[in-house]
Protein backbone atom coordinates (compact mmCIF):
# COMPACT_ATOMS: atom_id res chain seq x y z
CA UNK A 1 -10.63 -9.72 -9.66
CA UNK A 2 -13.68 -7.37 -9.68
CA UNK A 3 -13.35 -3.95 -10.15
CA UNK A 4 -15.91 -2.17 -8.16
CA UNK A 5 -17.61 0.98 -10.84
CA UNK A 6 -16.28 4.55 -10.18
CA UNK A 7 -17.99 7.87 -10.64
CA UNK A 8 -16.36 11.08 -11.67
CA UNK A 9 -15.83 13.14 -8.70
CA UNK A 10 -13.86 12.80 -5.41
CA UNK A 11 -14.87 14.71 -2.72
CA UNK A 12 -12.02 16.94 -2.91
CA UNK A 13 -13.48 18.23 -6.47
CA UNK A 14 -11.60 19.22 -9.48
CA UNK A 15 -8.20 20.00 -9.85
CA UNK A 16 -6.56 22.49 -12.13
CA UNK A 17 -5.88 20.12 -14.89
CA UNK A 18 -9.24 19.06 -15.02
CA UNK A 19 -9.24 15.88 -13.42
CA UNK A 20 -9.89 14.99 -9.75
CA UNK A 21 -7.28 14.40 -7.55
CA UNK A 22 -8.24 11.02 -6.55
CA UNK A 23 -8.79 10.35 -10.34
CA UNK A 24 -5.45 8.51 -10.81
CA UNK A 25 -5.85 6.52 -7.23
CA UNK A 26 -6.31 3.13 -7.60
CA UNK A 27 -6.50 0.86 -4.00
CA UNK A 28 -6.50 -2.80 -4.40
CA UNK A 29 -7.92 -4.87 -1.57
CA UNK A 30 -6.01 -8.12 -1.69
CA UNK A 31 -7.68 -11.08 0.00
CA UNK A 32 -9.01 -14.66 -0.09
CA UNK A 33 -12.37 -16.15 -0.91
CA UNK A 34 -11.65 -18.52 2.13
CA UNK A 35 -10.84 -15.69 4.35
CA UNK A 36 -13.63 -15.45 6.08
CA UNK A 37 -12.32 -11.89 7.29
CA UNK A 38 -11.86 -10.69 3.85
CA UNK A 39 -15.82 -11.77 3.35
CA UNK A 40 -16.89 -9.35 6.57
CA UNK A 41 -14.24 -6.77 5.20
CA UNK A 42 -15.78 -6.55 1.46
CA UNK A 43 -18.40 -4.24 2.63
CA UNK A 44 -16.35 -1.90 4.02
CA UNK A 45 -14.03 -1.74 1.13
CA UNK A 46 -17.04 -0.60 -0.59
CA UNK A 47 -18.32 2.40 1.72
CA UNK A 48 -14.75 3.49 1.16
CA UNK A 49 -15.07 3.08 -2.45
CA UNK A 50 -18.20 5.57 -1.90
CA UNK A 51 -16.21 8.10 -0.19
CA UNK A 52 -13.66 8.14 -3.33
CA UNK A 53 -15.52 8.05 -6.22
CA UNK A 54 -13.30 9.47 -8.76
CA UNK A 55 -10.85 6.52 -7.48
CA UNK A 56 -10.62 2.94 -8.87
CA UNK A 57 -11.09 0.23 -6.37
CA UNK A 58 -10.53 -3.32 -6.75
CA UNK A 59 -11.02 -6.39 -5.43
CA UNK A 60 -8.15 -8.75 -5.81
CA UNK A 61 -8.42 -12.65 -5.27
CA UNK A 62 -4.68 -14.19 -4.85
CA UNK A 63 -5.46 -17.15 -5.75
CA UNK A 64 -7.74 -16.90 -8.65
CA UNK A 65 -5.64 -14.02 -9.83
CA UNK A 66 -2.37 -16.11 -9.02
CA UNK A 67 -1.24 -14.84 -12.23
CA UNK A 68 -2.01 -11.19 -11.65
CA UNK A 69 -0.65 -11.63 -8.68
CA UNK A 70 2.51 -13.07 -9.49
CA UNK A 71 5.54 -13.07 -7.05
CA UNK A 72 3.60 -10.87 -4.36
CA UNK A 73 3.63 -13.31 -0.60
CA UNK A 74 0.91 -11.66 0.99
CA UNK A 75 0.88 -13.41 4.18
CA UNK A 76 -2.04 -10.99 6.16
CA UNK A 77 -5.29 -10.15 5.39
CA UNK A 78 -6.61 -8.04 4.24
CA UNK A 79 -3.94 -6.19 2.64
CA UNK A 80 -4.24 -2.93 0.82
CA UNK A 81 -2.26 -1.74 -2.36
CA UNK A 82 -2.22 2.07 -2.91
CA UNK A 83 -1.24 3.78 -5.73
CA UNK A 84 -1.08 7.00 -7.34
CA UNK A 85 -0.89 7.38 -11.44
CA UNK A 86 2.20 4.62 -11.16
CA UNK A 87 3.51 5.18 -8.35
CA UNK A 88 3.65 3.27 -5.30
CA UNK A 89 1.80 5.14 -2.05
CA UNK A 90 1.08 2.06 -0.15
CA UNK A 91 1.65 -2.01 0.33
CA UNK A 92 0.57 -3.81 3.42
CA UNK A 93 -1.96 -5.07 6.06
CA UNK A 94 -4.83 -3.40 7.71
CA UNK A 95 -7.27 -3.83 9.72
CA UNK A 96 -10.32 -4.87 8.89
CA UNK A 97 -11.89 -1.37 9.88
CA UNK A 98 -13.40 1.28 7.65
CA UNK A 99 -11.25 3.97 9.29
CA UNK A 100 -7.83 2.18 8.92
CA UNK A 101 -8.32 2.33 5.07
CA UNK A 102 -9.88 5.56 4.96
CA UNK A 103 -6.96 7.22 6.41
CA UNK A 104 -4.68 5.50 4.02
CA UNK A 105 -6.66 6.61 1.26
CA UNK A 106 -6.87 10.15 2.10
CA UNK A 107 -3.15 10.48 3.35
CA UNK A 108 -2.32 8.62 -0.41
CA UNK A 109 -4.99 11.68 -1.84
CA UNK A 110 -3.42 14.49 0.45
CA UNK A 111 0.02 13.63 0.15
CA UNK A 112 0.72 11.15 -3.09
CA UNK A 113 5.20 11.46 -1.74
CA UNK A 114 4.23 8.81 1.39
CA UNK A 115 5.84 5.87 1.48
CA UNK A 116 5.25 2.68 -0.09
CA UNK A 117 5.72 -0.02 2.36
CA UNK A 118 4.02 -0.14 6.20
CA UNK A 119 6.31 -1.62 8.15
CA UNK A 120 4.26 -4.90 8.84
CA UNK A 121 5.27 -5.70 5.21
CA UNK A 122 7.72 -8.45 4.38
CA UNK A 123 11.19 -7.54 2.91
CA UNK A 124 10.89 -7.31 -0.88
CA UNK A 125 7.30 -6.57 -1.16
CA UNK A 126 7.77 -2.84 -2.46
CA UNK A 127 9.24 -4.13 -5.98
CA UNK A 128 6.96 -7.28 -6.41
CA UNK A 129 3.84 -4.50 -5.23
CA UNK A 130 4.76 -1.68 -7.92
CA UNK A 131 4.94 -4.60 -10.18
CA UNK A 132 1.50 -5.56 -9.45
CA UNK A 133 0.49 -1.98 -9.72
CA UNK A 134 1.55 -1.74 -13.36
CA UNK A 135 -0.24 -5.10 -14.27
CA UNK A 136 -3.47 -3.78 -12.45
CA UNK A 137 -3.39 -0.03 -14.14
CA UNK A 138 -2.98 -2.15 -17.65
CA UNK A 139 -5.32 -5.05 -16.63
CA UNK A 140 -8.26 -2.43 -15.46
């Protein structure tokens, strides 16, 4: 897992309470070191990462974070995890575009009620993905 640095302000700016509303977005890029899609998607993942500073985005490996990962199937790649504070905003595949996960990220931003699941994602993945969320807010 590598969690890629973030700075302190989202381009939205500050909220009331003093922190920024992307502050308690994390998005989790889940892929494969032998996905050689994942390898031409990394660089993407991190312009995004430039457009939200004030989130936290990381880069999860399934199989070297098996255990991290735990009872999540995540059968496409890549596949993004979205969350807001501990709540689920988002679990499932995307393309491998910059704009695909940029709207996802800003609709989690604008509106932190969407739904969890897409529905490309396999039954049971919304319990086994908030799961995962908890482990990566605690592990990061």
């Amino acid at each position: 897992m590598s969690v890629l640095p973030s700075a302190s302000m989202s381009p939205a700016g500050p909220a009331a309470d003093g922190q920024t509303p992307a502050s308690t977005l994390l998005v989790a890029c889940l892929c494969a070191a032998w996905c050689r899609v994942c390898d031409t998607y990394r660089d993407d993942f991190a312009q995004l990462r430039q457009q939200y500073p004030g989130a936290r985005f990381i880069w999860v490996d399934i199989e070297d974070d098996a255990e991290l990962v735990d009872d999540l199937e995540v059968e496409t790649f890549p596949t993004l995890l979205i969350g807001q504070q501990e709540r689920l905003c988002f679990i499932g595949p995307v393309l491998p575009q910059p704009g695909a996960a940029q709207r996802l990220v800003q609709a989690a931003v604008e509106n932190p009620a969407m739904t969890a699941a897409s529905a490309s994602a396999p039954a049971g993945t919304t319990a086994a993905a908030q799961a995962l969320l908890c482990r990566l807010r605690q592990a990061c």
